[in-house]
C-alpha atoms as a PDB file:
ATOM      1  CA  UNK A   1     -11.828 -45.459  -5.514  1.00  0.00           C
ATOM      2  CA  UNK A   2     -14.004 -47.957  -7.619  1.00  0.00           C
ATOM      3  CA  UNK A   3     -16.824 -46.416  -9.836  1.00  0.00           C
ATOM      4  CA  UNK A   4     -19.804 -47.260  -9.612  1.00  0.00           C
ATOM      5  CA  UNK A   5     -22.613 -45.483 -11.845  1.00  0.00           C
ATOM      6  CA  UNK A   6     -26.444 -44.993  -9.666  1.00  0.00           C
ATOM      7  CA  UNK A   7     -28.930 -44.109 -11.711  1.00  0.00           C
ATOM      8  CA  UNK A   8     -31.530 -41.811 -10.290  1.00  0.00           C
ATOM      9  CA  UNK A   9     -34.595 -39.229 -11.133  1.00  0.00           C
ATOM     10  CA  UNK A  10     -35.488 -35.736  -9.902  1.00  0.00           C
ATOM     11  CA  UNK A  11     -38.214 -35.108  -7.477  1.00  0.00           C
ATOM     12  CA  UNK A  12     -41.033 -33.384  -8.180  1.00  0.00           C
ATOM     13  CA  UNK A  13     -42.765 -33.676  -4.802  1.00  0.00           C
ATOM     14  CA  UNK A  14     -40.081 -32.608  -1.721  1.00  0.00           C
ATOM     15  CA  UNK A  15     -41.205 -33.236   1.987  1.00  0.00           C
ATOM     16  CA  UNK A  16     -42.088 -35.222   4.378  1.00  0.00           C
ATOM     17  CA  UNK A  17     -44.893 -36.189   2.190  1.00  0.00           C
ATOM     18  CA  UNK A  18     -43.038 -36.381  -1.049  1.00  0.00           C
ATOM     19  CA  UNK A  19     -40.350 -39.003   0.828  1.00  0.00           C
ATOM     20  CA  UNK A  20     -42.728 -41.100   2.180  1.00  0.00           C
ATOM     21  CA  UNK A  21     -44.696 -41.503  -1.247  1.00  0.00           C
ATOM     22  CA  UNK A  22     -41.117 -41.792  -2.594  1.00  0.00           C
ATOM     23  CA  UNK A  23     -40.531 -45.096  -0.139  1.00  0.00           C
ATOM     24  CA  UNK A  24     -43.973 -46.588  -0.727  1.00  0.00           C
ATOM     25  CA  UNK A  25     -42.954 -47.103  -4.335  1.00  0.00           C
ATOM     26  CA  UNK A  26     -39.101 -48.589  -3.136  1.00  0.00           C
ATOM     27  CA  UNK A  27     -37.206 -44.971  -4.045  1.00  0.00           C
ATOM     28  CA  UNK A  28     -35.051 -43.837  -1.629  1.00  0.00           C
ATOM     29  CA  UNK A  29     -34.797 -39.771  -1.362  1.00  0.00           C
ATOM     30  CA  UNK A  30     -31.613 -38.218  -2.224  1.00  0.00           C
ATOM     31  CA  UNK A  31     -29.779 -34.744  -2.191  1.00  0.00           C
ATOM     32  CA  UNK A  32     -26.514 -33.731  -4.236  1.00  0.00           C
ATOM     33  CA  UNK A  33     -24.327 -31.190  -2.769  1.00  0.00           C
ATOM     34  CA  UNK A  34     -21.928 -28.987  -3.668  1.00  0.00           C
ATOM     35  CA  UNK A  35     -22.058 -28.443  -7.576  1.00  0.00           C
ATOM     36  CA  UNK A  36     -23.839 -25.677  -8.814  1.00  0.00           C
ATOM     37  CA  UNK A  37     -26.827 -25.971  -7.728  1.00  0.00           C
ATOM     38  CA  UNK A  38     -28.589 -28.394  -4.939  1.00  0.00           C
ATOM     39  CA  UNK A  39     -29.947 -31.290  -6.448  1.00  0.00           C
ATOM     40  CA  UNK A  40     -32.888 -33.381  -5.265  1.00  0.00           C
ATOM     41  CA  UNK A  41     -33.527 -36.777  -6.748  1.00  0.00           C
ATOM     42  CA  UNK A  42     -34.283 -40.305  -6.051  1.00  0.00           C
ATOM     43  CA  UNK A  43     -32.490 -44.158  -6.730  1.00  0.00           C
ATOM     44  CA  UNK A  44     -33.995 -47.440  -6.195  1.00  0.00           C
ATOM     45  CA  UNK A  45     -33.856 -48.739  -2.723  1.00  0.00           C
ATOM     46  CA  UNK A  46     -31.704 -51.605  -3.758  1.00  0.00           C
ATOM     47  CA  UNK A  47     -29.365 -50.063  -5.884  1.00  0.00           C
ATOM     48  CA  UNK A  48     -28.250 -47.789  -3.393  1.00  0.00           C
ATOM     49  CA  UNK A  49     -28.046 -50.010  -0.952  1.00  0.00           C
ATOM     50  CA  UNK A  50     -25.370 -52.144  -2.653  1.00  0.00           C
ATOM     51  CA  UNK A  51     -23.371 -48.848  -2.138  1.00  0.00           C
ATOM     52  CA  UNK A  52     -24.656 -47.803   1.489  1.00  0.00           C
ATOM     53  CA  UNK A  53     -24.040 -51.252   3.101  1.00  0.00           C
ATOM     54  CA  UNK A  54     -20.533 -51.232   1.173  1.00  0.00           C
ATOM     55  CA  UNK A  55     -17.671 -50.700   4.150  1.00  0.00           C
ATOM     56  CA  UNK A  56     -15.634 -49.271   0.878  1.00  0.00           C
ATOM     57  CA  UNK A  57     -15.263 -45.534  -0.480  1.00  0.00           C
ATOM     58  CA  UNK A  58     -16.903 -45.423  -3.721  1.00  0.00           C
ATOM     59  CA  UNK A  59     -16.990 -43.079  -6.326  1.00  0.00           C
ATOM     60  CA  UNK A  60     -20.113 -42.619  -7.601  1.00  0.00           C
ATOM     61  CA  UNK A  61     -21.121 -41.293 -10.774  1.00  0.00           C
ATOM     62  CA  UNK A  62     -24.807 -40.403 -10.623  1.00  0.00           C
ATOM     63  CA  UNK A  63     -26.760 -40.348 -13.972  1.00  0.00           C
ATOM     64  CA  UNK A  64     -29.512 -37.992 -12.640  1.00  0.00           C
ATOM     65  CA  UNK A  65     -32.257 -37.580 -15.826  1.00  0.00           C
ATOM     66  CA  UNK A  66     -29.434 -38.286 -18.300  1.00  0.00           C
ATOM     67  CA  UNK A  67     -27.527 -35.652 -16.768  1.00  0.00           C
ATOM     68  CA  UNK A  68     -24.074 -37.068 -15.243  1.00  0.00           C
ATOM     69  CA  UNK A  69     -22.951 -36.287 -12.008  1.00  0.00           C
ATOM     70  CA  UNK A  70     -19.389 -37.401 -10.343  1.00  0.00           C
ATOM     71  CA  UNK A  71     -19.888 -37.876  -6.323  1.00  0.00           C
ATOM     72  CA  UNK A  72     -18.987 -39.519  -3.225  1.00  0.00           C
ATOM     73  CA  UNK A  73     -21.657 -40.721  -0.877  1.00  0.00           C
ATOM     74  CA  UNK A  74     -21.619 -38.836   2.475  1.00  0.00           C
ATOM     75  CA  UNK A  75     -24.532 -39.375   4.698  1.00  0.00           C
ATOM     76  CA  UNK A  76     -27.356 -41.564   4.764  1.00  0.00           C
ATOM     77  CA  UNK A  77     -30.058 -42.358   7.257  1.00  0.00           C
ATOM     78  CA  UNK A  78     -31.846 -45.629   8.372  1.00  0.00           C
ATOM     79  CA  UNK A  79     -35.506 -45.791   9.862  1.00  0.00           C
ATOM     80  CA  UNK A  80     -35.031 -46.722  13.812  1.00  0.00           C
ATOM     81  CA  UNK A  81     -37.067 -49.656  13.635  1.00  0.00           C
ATOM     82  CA  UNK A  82     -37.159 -51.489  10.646  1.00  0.00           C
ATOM     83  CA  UNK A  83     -33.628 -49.908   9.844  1.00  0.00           C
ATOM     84  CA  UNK A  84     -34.692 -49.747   6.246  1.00  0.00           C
ATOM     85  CA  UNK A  85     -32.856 -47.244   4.498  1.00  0.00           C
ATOM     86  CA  UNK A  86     -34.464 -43.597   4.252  1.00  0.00           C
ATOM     87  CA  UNK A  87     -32.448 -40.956   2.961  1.00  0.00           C
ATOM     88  CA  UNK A  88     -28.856 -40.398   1.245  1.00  0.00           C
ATOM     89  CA  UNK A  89     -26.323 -37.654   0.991  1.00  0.00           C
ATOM     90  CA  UNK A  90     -23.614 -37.444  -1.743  1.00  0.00           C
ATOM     91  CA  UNK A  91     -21.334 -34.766  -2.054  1.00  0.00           C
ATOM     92  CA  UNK A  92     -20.375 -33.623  -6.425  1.00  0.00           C
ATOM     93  CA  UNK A  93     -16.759 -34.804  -6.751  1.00  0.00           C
ATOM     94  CA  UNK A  94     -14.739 -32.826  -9.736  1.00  0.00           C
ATOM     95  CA  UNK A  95     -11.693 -34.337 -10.435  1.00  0.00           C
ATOM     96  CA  UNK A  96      -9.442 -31.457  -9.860  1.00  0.00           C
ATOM     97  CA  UNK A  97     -11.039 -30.805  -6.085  1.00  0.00           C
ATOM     98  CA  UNK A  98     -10.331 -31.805  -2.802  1.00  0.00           C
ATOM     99  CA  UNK A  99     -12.502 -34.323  -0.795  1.00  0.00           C
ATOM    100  CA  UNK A 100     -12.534 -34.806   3.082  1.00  0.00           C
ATOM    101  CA  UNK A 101     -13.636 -38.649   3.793  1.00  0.00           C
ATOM    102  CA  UNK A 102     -13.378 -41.131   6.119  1.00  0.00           C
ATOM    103  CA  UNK A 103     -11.746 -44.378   4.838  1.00  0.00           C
ATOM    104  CA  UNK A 104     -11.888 -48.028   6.084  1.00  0.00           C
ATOM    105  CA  UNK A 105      -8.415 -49.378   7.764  1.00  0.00           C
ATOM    106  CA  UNK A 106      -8.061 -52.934   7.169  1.00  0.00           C
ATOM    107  CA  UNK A 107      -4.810 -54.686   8.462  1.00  0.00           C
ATOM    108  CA  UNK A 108      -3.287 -57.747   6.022  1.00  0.00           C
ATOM    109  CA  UNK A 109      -1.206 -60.221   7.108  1.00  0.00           C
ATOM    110  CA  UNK A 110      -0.416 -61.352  10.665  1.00  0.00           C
ATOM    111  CA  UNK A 111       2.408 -59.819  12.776  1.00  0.00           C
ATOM    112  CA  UNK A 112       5.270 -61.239  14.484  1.00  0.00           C
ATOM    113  CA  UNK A 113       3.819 -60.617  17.365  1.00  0.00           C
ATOM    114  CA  UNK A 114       0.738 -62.161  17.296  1.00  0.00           C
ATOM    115  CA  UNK A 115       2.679 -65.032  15.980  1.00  0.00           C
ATOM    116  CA  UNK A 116       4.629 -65.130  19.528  1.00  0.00           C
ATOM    117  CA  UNK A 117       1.622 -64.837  21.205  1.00  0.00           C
ATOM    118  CA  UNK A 118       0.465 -61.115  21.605  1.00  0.00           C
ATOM    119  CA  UNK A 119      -2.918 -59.714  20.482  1.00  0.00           C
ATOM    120  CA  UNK A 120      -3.616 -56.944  17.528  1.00  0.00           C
ATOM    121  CA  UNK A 121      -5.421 -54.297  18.616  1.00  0.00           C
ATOM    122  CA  UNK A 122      -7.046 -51.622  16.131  1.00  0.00           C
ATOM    123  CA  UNK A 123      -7.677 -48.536  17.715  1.00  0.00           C
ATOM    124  CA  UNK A 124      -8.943 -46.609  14.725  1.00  0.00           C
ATOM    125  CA  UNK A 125     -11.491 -48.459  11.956  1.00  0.00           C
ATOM    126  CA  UNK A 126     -11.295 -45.379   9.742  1.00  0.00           C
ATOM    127  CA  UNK A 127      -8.507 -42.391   9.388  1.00  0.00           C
ATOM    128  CA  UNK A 128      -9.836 -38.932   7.886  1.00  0.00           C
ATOM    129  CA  UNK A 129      -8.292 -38.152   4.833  1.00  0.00           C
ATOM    130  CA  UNK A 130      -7.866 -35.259   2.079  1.00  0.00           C
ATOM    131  CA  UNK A 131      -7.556 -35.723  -1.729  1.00  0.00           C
ATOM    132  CA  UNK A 132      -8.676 -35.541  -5.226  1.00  0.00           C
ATOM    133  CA  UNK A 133     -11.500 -38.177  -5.884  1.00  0.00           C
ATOM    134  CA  UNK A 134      -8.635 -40.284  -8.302  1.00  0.00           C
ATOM    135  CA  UNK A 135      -6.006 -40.424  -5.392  1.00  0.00           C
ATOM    136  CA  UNK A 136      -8.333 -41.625  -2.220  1.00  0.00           C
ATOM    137  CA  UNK A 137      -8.375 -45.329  -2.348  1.00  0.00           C
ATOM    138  CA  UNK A 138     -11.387 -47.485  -1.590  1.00  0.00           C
ATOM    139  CA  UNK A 139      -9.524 -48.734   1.588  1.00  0.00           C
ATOM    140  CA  UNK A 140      -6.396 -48.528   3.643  1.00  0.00           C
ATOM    141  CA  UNK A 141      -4.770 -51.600   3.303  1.00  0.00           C
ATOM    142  CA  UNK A 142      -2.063 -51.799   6.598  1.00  0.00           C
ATOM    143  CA  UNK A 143       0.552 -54.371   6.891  1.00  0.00           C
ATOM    144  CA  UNK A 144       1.511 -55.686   9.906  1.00  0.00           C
ATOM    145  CA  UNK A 145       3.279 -58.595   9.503  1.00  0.00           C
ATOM    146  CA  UNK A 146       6.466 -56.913  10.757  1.00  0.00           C
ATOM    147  CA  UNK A 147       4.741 -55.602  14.388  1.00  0.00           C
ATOM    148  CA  UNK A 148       6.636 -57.555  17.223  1.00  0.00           C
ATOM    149  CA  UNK A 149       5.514 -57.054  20.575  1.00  0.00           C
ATOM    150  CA  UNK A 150       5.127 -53.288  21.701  1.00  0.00           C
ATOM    151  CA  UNK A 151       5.517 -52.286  18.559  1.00  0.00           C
ATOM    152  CA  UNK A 152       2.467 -49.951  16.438  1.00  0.00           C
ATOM    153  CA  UNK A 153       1.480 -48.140  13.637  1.00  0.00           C
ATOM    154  CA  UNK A 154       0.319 -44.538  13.977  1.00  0.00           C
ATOM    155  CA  UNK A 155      -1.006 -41.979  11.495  1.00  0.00           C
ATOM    156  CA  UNK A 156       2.250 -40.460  10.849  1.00  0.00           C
ATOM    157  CA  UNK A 157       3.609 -43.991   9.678  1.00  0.00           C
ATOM    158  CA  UNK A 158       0.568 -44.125   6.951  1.00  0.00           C
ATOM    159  CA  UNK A 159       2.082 -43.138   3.538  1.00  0.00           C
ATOM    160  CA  UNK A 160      -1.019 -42.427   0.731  1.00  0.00           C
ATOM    161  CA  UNK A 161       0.235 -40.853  -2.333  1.00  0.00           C
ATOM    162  CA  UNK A 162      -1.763 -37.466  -2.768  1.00  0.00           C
ATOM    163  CA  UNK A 163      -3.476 -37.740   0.069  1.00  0.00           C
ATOM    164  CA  UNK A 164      -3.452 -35.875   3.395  1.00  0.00           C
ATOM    165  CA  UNK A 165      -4.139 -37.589   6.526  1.00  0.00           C
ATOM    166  CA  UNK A 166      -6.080 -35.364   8.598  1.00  0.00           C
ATOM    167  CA  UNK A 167      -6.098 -37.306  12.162  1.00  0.00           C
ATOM    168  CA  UNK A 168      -3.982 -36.329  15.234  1.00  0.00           C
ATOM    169  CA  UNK A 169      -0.106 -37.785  13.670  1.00  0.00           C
ATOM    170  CA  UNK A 170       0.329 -39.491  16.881  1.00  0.00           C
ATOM    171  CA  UNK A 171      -2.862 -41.591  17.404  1.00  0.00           C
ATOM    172  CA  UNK A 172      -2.292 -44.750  17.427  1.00  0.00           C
ATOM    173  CA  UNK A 173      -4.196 -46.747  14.609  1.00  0.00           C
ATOM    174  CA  UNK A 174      -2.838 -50.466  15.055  1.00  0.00           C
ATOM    175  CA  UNK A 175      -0.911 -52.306  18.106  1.00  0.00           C
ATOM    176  CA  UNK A 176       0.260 -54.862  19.503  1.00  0.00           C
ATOM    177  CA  UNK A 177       0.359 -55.534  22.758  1.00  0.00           C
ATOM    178  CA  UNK A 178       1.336 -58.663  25.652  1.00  0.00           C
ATOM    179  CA  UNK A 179      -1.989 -61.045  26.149  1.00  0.00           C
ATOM    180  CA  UNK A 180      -2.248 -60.669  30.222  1.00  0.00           C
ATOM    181  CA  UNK A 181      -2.807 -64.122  31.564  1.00  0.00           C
ATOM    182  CA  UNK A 182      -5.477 -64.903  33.831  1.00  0.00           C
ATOM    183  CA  UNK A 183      -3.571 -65.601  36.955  1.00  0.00           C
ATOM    184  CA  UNK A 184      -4.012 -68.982  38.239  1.00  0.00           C
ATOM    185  CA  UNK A 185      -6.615 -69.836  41.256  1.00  0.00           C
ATOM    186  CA  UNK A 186      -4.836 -70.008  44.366  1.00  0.00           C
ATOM    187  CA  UNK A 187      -4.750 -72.930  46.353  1.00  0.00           C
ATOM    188  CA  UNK A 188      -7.482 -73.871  48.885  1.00  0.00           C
ATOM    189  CA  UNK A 189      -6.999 -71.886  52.447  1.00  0.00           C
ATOM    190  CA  UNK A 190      -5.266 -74.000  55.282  1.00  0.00           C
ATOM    191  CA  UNK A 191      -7.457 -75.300  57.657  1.00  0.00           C
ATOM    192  CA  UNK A 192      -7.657 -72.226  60.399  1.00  0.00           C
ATOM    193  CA  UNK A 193      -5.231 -72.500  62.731  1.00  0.00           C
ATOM    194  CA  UNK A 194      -6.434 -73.412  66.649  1.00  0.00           C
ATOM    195  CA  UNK A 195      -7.045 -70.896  68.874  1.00  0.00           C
ATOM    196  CA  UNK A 196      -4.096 -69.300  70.158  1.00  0.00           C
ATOM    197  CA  UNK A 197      -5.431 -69.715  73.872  1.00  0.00           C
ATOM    198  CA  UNK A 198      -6.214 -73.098  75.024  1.00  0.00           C
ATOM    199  CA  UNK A 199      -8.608 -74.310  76.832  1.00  0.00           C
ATOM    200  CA  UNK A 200      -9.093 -74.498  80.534  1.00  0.00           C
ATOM    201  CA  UNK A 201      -8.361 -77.940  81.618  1.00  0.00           C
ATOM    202  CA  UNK A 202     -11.847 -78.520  83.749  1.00  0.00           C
ATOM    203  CA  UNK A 203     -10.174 -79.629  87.661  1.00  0.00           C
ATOM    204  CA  UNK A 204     -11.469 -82.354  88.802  1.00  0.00           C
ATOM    205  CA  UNK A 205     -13.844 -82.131  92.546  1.00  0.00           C
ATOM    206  CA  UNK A 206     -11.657 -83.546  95.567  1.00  0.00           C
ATOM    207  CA  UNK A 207     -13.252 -87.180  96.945  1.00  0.00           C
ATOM    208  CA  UNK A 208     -15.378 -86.208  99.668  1.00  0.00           C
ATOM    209  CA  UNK A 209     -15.042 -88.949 102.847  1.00  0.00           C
END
């Protein structure tokens, strides 16, 4: 994953209180999990948000009071409304341990397939994985240019050197598949055919004398 170092500041006022004071001033709450101790802090709005809006796993090292701090970001939460950004989760990443995350899939190249016709479908935008924080790439990269019709890749057939996928080995991730042509309009209805009975031929009144 690409580094990228977020500089942030501990909190001294926690709450609902403390965030919102925190947002007034363009600081966006945070919370570190998982070292030794829980930390609370806060980054500039727009720093973070060069991360947040990021579709790519990043590896962040946060520089919290001078004090440096290797994590992955994990949650983070958007107001409703305005869908400014609110509050942020990272997770500390030591080199030697295991993170669970959620990467991108991105398919390169165009398949045979497609190429003949058929349509690429992507059943899965990200695949859980398992690894150490140097091993998990920033994306998974998935080339299809050898998919003919019918054929797919699944999560067994991804191949991410020390990483574990974690997904069902049988979902389907990528596929491609027959475009079904819209069938063509049928011709305008024959006029309706005549009644089956005809008509009564109306007799005609004798000549009175």
């Amino acid at each position: 994953m690409k580094n990228v170092e977020l500089i942030g500041t501990k909190r001294g006022l926690k709450g609902t209180s403390g965030a919102q004071q925190l947002r007034r001033s363009k600081l966006v709450p945070c919370v570190l999990y998982g070292g030794k101790e829980v930390v609370h802090f806060s980054v500039e709005e727009r720093a973070l948000g060069k991360i947040v809006h990021s579709p790519l796993a990043h590896h962040v090292e946060l520089n919290i009071d001078g004090v440096k701090h290797p994590a992955v970001l994990k949650d983070k939460q958007f107001q409703p409304v305005t869908d400014a950004l609110i509050h942020a989760d990272f997770m500390a990443a030591e080199p030697d341990e295991q993170l669970r995350m959620s990467l991108i899939v991105r398919a390169t190249g165009q398949s045979a397939g497609v190429r003949k016709g058929g349509k690429l479908n992507q059943a899965m935008r990200k695949v859980l994985v398992k690894g150490k924080p140097g091993a998990l790439p920033e994306v998974v990269e998935l080339d299809v240019t050898g998919l003919d019709m019918g054929d797919s890749i699944r999560v067994q057939d991804i191949t991410l050197p020390g990483v574990t996928l974690l997904d069902k080995p049988n979902d389907v991730v990528l596929a491609v598949k027959a475009v079904k042509k819209a069938a063509e309009t049928a011709a305008a209805a024959a006029a309706p055919a005549a009644a089956a009975a005809p008509a009564a031929e109306k007799k005609a009144e004798p000549a009175k004398k």
